[in-house]
Protein backbone atom coordinates (compact mmCIF):
# COMPACT_ATOMS: atom_id res chain seq x y z
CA UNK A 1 0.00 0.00 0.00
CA UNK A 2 1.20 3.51 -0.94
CA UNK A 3 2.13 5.93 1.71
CA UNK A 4 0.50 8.94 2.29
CA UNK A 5 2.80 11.46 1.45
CA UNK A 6 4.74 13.23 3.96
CA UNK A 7 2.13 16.52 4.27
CA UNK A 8 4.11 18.15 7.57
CA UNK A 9 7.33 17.86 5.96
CA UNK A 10 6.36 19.83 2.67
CA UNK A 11 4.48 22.04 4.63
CA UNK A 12 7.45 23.05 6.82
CA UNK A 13 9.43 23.29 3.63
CA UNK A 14 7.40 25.55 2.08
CA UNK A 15 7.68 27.73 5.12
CA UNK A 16 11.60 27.47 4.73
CA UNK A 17 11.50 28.97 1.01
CA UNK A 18 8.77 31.52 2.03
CA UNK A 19 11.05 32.76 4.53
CA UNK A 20 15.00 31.30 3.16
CA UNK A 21 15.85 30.49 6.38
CA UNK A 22 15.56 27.10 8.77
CA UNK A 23 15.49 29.69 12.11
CA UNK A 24 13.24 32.29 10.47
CA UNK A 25 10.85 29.02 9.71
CA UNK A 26 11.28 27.38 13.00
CA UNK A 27 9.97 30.70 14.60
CA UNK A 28 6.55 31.49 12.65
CA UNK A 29 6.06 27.41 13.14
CA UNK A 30 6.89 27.54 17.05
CA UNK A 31 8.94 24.88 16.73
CA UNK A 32 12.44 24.38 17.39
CA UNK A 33 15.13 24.51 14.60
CA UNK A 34 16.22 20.76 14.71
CA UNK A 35 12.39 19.50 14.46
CA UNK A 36 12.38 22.02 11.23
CA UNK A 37 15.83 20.79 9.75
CA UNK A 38 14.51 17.01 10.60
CA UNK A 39 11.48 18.10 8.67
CA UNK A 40 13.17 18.90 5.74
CA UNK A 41 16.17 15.83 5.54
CA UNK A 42 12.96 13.39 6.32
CA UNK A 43 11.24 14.65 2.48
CA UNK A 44 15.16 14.53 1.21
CA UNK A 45 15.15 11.13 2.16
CA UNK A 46 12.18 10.13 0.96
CA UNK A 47 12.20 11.57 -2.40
CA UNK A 48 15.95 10.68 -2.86
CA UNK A 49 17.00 14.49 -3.74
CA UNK A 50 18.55 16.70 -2.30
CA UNK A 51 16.52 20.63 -1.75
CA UNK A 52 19.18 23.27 -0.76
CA UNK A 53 22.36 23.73 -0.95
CA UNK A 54 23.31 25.01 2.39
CA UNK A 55 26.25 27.42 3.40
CA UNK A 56 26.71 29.53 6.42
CA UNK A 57 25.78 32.64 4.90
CA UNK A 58 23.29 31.45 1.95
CA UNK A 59 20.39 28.68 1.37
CA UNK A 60 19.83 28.48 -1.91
CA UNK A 61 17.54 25.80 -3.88
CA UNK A 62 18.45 23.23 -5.86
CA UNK A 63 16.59 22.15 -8.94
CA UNK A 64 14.77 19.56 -6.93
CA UNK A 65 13.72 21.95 -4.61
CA UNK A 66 12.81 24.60 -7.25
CA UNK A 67 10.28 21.99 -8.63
CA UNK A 68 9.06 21.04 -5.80
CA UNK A 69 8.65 24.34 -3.92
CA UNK A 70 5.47 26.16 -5.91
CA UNK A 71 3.57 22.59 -5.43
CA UNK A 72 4.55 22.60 -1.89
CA UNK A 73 3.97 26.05 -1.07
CA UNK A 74 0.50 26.10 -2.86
CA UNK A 75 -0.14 22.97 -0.70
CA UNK A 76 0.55 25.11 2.66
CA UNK A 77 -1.70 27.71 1.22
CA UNK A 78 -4.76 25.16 0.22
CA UNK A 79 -4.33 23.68 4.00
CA UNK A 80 -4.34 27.08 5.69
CA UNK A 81 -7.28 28.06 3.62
CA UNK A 82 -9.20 24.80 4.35
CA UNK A 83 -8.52 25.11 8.39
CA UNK A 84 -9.59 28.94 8.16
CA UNK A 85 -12.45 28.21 6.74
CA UNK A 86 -13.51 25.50 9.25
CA UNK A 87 -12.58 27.70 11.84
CA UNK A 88 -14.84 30.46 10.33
CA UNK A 89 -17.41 28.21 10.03
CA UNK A 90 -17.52 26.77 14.36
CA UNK A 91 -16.85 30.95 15.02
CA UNK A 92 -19.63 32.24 13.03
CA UNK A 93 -22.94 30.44 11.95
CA UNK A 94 -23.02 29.50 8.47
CA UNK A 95 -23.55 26.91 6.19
CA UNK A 96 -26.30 24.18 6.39
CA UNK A 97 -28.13 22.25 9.24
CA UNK A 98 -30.58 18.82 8.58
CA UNK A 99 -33.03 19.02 10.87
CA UNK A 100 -35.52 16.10 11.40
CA UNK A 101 -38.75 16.91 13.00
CA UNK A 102 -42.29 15.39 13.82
CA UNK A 103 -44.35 15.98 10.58
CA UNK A 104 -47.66 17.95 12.49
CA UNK A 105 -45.23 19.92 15.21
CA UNK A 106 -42.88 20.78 12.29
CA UNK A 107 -45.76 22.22 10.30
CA UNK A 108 -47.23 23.91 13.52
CA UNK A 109 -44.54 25.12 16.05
CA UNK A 110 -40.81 24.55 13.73
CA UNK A 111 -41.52 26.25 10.55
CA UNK A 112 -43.32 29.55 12.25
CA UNK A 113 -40.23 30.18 13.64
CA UNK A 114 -37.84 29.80 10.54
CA UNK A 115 -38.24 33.25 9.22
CA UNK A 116 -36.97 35.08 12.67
CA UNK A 117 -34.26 32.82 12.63
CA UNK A 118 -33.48 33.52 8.92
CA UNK A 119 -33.41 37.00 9.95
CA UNK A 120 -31.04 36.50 12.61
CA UNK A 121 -28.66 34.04 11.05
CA UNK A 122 -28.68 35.14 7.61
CA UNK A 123 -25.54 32.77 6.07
CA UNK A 124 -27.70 29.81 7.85
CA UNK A 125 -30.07 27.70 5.57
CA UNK A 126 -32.02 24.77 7.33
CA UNK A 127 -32.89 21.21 5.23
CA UNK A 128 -36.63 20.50 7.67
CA UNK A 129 -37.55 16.95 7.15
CA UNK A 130 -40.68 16.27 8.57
CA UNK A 131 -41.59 12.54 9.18
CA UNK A 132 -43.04 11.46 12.33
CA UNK A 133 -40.82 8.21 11.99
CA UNK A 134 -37.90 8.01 14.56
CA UNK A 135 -35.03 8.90 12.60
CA UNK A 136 -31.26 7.49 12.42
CA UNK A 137 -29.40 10.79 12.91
CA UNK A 138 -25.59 9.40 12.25
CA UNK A 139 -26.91 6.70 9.92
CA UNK A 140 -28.81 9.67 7.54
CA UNK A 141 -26.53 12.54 8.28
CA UNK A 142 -28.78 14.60 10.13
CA UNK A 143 -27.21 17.27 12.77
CA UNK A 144 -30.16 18.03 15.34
CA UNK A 145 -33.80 16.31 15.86
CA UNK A 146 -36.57 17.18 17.75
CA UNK A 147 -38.22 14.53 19.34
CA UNK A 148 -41.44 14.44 21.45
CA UNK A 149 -41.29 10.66 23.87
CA UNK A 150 -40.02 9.46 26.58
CA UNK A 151 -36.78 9.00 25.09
CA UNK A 152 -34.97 5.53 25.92
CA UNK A 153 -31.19 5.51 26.60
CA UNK A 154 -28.91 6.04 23.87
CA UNK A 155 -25.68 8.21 22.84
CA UNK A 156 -27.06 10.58 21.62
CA UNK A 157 -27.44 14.04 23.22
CA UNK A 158 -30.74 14.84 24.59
CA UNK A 159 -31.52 18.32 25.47
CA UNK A 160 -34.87 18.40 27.42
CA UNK A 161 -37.12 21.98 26.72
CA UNK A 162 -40.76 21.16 27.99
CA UNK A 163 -43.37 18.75 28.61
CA UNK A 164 -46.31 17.47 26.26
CA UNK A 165 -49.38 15.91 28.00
CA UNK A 166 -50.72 13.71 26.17
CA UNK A 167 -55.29 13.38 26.28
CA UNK A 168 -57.43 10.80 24.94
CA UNK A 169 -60.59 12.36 23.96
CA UNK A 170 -63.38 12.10 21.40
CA UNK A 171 -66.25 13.88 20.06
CA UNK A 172 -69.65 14.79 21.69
CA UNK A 173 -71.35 13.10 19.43
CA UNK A 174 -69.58 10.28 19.53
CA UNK A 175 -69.70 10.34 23.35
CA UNK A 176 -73.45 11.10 22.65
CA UNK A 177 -74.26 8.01 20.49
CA UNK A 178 -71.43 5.57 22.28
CA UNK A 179 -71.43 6.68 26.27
CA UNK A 180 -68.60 8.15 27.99
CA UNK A 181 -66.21 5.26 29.05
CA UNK A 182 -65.14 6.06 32.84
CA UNK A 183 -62.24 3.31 33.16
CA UNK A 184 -59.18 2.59 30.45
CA UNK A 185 -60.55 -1.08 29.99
CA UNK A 186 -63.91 0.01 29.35
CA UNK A 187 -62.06 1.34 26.01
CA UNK A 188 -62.00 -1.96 24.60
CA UNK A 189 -65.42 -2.20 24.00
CA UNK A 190 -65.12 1.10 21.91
CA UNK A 191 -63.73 2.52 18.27
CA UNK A 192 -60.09 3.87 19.07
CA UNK A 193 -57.92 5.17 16.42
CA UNK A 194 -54.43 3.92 16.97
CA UNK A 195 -50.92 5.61 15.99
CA UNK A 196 -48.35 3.90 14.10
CA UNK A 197 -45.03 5.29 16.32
CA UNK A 198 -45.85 5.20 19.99
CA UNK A 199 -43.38 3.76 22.09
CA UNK A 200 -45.33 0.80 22.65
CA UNK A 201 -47.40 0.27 19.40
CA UNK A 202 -51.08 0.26 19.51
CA UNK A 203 -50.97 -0.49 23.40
CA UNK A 204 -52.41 2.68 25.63
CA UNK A 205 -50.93 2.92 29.31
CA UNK A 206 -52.82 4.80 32.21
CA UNK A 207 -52.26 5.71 35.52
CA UNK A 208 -54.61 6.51 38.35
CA UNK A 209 -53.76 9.09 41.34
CA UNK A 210 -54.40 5.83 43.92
CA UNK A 211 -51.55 4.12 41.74
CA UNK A 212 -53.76 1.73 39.72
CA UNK A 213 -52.50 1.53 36.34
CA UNK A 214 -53.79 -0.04 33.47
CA UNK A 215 -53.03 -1.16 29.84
CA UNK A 216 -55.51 -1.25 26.88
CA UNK A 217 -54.90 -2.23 23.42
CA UNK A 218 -57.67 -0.52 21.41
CA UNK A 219 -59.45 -1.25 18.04
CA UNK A 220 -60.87 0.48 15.51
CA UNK A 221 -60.98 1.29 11.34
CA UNK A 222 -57.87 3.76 11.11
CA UNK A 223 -54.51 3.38 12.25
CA UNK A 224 -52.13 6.49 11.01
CA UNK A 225 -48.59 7.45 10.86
CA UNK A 226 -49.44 11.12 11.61
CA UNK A 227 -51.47 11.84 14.69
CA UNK A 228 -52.96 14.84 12.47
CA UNK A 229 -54.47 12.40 9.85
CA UNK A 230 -56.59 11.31 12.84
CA UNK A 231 -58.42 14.62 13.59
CA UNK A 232 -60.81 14.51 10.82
CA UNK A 233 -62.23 11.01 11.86
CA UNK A 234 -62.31 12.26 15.34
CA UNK A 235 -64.36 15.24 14.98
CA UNK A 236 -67.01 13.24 12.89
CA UNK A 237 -67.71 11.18 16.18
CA UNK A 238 -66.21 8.33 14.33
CA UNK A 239 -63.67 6.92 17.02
CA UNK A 240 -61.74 7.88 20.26
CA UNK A 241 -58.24 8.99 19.56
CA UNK A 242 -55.20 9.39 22.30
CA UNK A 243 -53.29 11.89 21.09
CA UNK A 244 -50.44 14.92 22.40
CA UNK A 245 -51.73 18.74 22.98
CA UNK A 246 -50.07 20.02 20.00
CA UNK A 247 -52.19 18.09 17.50
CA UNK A 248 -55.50 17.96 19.34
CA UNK A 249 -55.32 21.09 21.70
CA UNK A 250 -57.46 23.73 20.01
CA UNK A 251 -59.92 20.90 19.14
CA UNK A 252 -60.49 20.63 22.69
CA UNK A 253 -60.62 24.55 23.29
CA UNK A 254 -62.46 24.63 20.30
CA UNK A 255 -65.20 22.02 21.81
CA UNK A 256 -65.00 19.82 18.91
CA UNK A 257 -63.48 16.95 21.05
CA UNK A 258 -63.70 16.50 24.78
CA UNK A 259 -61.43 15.40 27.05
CA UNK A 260 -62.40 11.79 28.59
CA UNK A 261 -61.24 9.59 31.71
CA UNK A 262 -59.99 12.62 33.36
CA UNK A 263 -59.30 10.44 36.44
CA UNK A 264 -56.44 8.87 34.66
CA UNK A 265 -53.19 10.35 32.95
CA UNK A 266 -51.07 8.98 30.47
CA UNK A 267 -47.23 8.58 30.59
CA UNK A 268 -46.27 12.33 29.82
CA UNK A 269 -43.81 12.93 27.15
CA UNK A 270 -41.59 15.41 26.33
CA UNK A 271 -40.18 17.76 23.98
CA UNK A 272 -36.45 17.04 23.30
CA UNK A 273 -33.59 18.18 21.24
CA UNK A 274 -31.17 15.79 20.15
CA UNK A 275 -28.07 15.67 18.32
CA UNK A 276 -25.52 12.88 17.74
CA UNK A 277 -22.56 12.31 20.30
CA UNK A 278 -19.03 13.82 19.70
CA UNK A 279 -17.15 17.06 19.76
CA UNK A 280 -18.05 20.51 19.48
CA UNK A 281 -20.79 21.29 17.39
CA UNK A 282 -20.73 23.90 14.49
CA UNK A 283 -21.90 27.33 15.68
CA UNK A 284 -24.71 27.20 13.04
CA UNK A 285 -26.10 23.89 14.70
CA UNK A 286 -25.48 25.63 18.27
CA UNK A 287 -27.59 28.50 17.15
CA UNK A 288 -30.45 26.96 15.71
CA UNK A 289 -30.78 24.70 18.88
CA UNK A 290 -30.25 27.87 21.08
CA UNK A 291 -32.68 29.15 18.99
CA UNK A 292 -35.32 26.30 19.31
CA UNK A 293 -34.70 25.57 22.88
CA UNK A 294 -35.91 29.62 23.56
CA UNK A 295 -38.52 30.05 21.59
CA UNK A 296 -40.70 26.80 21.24
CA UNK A 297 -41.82 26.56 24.54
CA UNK A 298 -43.56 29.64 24.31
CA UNK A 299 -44.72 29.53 21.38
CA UNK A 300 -46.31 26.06 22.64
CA UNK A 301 -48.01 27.39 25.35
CA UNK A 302 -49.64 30.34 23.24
CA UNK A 303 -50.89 27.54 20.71
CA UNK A 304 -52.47 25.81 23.94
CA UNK A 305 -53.48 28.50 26.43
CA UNK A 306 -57.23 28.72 25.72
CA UNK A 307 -57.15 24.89 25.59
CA UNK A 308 -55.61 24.62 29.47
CA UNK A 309 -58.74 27.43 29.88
CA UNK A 310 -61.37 25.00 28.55
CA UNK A 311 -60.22 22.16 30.38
């Protein structure tokens, strides 16, 4: 296998001719003049030339190193560009950030915000993918999610900004036609719509303040991948739906749905923000999460102030 070639040594050479001198070199490098001089008789060695002639009072080049310099010296240049660059880049935000979000909260409480934070980050574009499917951040390259569960253990970086309760309700006149059910099990005997990407698929978990919990797995016609595809069914009085305050809070302020089995609460979620593990972040993914992390919580609780009024 070839060897990569020997990028410190021509880069310390090319500091040598920019400066014809192995001290002069050895002082903008901070490095001492033997590790410079090493430097230079290594890439001698290895390309079997020699680069200067060397006298006490001159260093000239040789033909070798003539050649060699202007490819060297535009390799320094290329690497001190590249590193500047990255180092503009983690200073000031720029450049691009994938961001994977719920479908209906992306639609609702994400993209809202998107032109303020255009405004304030103008070099900053965002690529929003909105899929309520749990997403592989490493595996598909993304840099930040935002993810509403009870999130299980895992590297990756979590970053916790507010709770989402989580109601079942249903219509009036479904509740009208169908009786109010008073206990989780009683839901069995009832039409439930059922979401495609809870935790625990299709199975509803309750909680009582005495400590009684209980597990139903309900049945009905629809089962969806987006708790928003739901709410038409549900306000027809078709079904009973379980669903998080984002999607089905102004329904319930609205009094198109109402709230059922108030004696029991569901396992509250979460709204998180979560990047993969590793080093420092870019400054354009730092400010976008910043950015989330200060102004989705109230622009969640504006959404679903009349609906905490209602209840």
């Amino acid at each position: 296998m070839a060897k990569l070639p020997d990028f410190e040594a021509l880069a310390i050479f090319a500091k040598v001719v920019e400066l014809r001198s192995f001290a002069g070199a050895a002082s903008e490098l901070a490095m001492s003049k033997a590790t410079v001089s090493k430097a230079v008789t290594r890439l001698e060695e290895r390309l079997g030339a020699r680069l200067f002639n060397r006298t006490s009072r001159r260093l000239a080049l040789t033909d070798a190193g003539h050649k060699l310099a202007e490819r060297a010296t535009r390799l320094l240049a290329d690497g001190e560009a590249a590193e500047n660059e990255a180092l503009a880049q983690s200073v000031a935000p720029r450049g691009l950030v994938r961001l994977a979000v719920p479908m209906t909260f992306g639609i609702k409480a994400v993209a809202p915000l998107l032109p303020e934070f255009f405004e304030a980050y103008p070099e900053v574009s965002v690529d929003l993918h909105l899929s309520d499917a749990t997403i592989d951040l490493i595996g598909e390259g993304f840099d930040m999610a935002v993810r509403i569960a009870r999130l299980p253990d895992s590297s990756l970086i979590a970053r916790r900004l507010f709770t989402m309760p989580r109601y079942t309700v249903a219509a009036p006149s479904y509740l009208k036609r169908h009786g109010r059910p008073t206990h989780p099990m009683h839901l069995a005997q009832h039409k439930c719509f059922s979401y495609a990407y809870l935790s625990t698929p299709n199975v509803w978990h309750y909680t009582n303040s005495a400590g009684e919990q209980a597990s139903v797995r309900p049945g009905g016609q629809l089962r969806v991948n987006n708790g928003e595809a739901v709410m038409p069914a549900l306000i027809a009085g078709l079904g009973i739906a379980e669903l998080p305050e984002f999607i089905v809070g102004e329904a319930i302020s609205s009094g198109e749905v109402e709230v059922i089995l108030k004696d029991w609460t569901q396992a509250e979620g979460a709204v998180h923000l979560v990047t993969p593990p590793g080093g420092p972040r870019p400054a354009r993914v730092e400010a976008l999460g910043d950015f989330l992390a200060a102004k989705l919580p109230g622009t969640c609780k504006r959404r679903t102030r009349g609906k905490a009024k209602a209840s």
